[in-house]
N, C-alpha and C. Protein backbone atom coordinates (compact mmCIF):
# COMPACT_ATOMS: atom_id res chain seq x y z
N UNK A 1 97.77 281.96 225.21
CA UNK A 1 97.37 281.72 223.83
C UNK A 1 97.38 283.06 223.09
N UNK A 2 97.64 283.03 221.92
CA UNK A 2 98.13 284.12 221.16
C UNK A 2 96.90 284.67 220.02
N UNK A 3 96.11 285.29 219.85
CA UNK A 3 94.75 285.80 219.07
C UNK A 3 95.44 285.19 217.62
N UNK A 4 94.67 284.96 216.66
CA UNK A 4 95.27 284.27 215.56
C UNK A 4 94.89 285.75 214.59
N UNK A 5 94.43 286.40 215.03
CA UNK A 5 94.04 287.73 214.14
C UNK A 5 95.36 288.95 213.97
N UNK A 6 95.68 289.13 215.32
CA UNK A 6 96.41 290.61 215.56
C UNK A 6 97.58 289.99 216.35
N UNK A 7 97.39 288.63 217.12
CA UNK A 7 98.85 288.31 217.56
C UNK A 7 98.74 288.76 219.20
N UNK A 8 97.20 289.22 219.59
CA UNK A 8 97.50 289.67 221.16
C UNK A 8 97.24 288.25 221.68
N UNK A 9 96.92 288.89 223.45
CA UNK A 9 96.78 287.77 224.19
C UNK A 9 95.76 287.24 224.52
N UNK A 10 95.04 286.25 224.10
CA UNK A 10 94.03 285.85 224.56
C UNK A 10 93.73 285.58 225.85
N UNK A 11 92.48 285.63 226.66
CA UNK A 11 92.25 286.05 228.06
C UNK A 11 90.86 285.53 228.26
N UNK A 12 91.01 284.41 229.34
CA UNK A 12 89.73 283.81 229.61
C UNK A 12 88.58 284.52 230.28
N UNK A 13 87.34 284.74 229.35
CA UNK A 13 86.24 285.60 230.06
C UNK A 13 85.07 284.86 230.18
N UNK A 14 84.21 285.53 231.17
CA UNK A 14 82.87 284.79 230.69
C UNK A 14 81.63 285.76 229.73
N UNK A 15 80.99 285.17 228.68
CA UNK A 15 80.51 286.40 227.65
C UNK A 15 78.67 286.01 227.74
N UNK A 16 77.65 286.42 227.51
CA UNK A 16 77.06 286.08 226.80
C UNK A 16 77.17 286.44 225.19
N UNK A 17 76.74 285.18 224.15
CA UNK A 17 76.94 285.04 222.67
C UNK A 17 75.80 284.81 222.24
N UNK A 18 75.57 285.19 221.00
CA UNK A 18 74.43 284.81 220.49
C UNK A 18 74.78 284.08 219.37
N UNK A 19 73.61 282.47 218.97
CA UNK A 19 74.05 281.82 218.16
C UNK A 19 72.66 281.75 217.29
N UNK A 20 72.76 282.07 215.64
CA UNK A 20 72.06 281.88 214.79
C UNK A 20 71.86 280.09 214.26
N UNK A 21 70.93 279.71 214.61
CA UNK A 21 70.68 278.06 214.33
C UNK A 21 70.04 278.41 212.74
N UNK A 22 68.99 278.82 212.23
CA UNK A 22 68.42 278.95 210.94
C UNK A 22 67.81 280.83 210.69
N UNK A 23 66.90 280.95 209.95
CA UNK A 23 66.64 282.44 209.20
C UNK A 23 65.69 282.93 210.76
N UNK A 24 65.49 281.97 211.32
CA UNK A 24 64.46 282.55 212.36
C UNK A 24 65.01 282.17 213.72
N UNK A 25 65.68 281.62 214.15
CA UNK A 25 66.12 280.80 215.18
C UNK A 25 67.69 281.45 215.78
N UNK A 26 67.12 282.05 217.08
CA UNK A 26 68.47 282.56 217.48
C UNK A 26 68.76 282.39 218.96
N UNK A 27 70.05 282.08 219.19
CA UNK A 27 69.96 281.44 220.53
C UNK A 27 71.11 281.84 221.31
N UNK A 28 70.75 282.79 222.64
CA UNK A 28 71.42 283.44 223.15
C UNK A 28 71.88 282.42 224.46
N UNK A 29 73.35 282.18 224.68
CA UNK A 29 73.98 281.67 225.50
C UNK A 29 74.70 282.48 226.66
N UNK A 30 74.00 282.29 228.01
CA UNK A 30 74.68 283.23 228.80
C UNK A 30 75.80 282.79 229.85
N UNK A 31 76.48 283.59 230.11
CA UNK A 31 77.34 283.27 230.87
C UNK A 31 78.57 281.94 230.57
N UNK A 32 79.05 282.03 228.75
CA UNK A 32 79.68 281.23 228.15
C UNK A 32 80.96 281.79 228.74
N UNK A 33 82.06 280.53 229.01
CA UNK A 33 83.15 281.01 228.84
C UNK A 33 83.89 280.59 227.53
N UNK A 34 84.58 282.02 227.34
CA UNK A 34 85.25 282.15 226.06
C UNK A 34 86.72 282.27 226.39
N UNK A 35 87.65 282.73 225.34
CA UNK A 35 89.07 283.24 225.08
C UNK A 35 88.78 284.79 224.52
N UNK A 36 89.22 285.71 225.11
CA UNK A 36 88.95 287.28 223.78
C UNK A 36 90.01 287.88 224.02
N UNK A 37 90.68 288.16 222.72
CA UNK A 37 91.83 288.67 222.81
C UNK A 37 91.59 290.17 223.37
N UNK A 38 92.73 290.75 224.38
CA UNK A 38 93.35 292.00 225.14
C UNK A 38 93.43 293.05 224.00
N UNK A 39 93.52 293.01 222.42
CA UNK A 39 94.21 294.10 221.98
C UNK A 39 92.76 294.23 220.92
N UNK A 40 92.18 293.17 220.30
CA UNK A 40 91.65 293.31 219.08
C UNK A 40 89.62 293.12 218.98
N UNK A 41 89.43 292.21 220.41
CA UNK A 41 88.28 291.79 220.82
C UNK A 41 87.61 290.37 220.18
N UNK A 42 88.63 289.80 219.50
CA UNK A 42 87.99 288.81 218.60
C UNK A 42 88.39 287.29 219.69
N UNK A 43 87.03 286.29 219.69
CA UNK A 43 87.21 285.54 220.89
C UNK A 43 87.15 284.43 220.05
N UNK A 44 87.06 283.56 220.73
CA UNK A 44 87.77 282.11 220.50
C UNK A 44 86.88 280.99 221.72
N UNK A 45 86.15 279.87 221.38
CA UNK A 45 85.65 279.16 222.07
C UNK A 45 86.34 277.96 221.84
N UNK A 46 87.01 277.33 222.91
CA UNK A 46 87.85 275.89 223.19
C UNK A 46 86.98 274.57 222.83
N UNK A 47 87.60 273.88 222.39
CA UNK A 47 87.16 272.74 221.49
C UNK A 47 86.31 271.74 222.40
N UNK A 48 86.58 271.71 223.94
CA UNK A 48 85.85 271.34 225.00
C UNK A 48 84.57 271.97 225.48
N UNK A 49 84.85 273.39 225.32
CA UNK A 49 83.26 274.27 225.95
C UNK A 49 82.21 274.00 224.44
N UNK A 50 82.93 274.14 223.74
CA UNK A 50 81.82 273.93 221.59
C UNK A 50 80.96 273.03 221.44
N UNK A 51 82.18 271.47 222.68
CA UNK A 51 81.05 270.60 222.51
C UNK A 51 80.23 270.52 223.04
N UNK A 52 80.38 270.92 223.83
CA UNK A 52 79.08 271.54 225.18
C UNK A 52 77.83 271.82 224.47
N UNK A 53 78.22 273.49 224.00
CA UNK A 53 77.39 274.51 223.34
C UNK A 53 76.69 273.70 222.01
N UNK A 54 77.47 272.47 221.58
CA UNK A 54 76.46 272.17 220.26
C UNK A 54 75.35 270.81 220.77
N UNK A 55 75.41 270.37 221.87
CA UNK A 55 74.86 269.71 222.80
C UNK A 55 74.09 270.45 222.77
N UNK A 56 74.24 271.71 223.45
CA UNK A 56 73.11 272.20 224.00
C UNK A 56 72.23 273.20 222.81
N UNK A 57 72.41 273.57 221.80
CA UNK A 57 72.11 273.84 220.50
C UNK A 57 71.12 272.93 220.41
N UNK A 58 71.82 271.95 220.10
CA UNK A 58 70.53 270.84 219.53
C UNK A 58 69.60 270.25 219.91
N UNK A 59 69.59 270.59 221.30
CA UNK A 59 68.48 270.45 222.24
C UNK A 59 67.06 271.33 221.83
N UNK A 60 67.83 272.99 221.01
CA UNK A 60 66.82 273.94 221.03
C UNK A 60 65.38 273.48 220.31
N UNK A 61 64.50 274.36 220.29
CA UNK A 61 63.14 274.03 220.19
C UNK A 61 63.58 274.79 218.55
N UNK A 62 63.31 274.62 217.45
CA UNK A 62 63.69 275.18 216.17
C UNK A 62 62.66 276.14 215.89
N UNK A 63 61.67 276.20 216.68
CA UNK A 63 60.44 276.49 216.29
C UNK A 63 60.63 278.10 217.10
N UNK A 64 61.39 278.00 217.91
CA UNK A 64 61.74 279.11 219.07
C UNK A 64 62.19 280.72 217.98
N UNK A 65 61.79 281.94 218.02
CA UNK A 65 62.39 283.01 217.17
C UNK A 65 63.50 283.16 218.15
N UNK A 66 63.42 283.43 219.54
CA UNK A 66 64.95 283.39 220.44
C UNK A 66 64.53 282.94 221.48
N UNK A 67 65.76 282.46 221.96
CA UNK A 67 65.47 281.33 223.12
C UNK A 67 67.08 281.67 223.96
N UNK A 68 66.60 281.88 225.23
CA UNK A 68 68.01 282.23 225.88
C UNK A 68 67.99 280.77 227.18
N UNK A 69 69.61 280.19 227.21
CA UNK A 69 69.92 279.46 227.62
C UNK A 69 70.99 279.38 228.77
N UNK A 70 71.15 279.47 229.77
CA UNK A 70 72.16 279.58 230.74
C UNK A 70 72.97 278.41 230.67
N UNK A 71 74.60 278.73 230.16
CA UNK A 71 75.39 277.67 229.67
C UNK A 71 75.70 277.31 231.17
N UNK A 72 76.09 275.99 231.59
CA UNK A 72 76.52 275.53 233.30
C UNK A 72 77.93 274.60 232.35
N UNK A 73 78.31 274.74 233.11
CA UNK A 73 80.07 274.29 232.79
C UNK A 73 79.82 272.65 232.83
């Protein structure tokens, strides 16, 4: 797969990400696998792992300031 930014190669990793739900609510996902391109660093999450991650998003406690979550495939 080709980075849609710079044109490198995208390259399957595993990252932790952090995801902003609202002004207070932040939710760190570990051990996500991503796509990040080789030349530019800009990553890319597959339309299969997202639905995962918004599953598991909406599970969060809203009330949480950060809340870290170990993503399982």
């Amino acid at each position: 797969m080709k980075c849609y930014l710079c044109g490198g190669t995208m390259e399957s990793e595993i990252s932790d990400m952090p995801f902003k739900l609202s002004s207070k609510t932040i939710v760190i996902l570990k051990e996500l696998p991503v796509l990040q391109c080789n030349n530019c660093g800009e990553y890319a999450i597959e339309d299969s792992i997202m639905e995962k991650v918004e599953a598991l998003l909406s599970r969060v406690d809203q009330e949480a300031e950060l809340e870290i979550v170990r993503f399982a495939a």
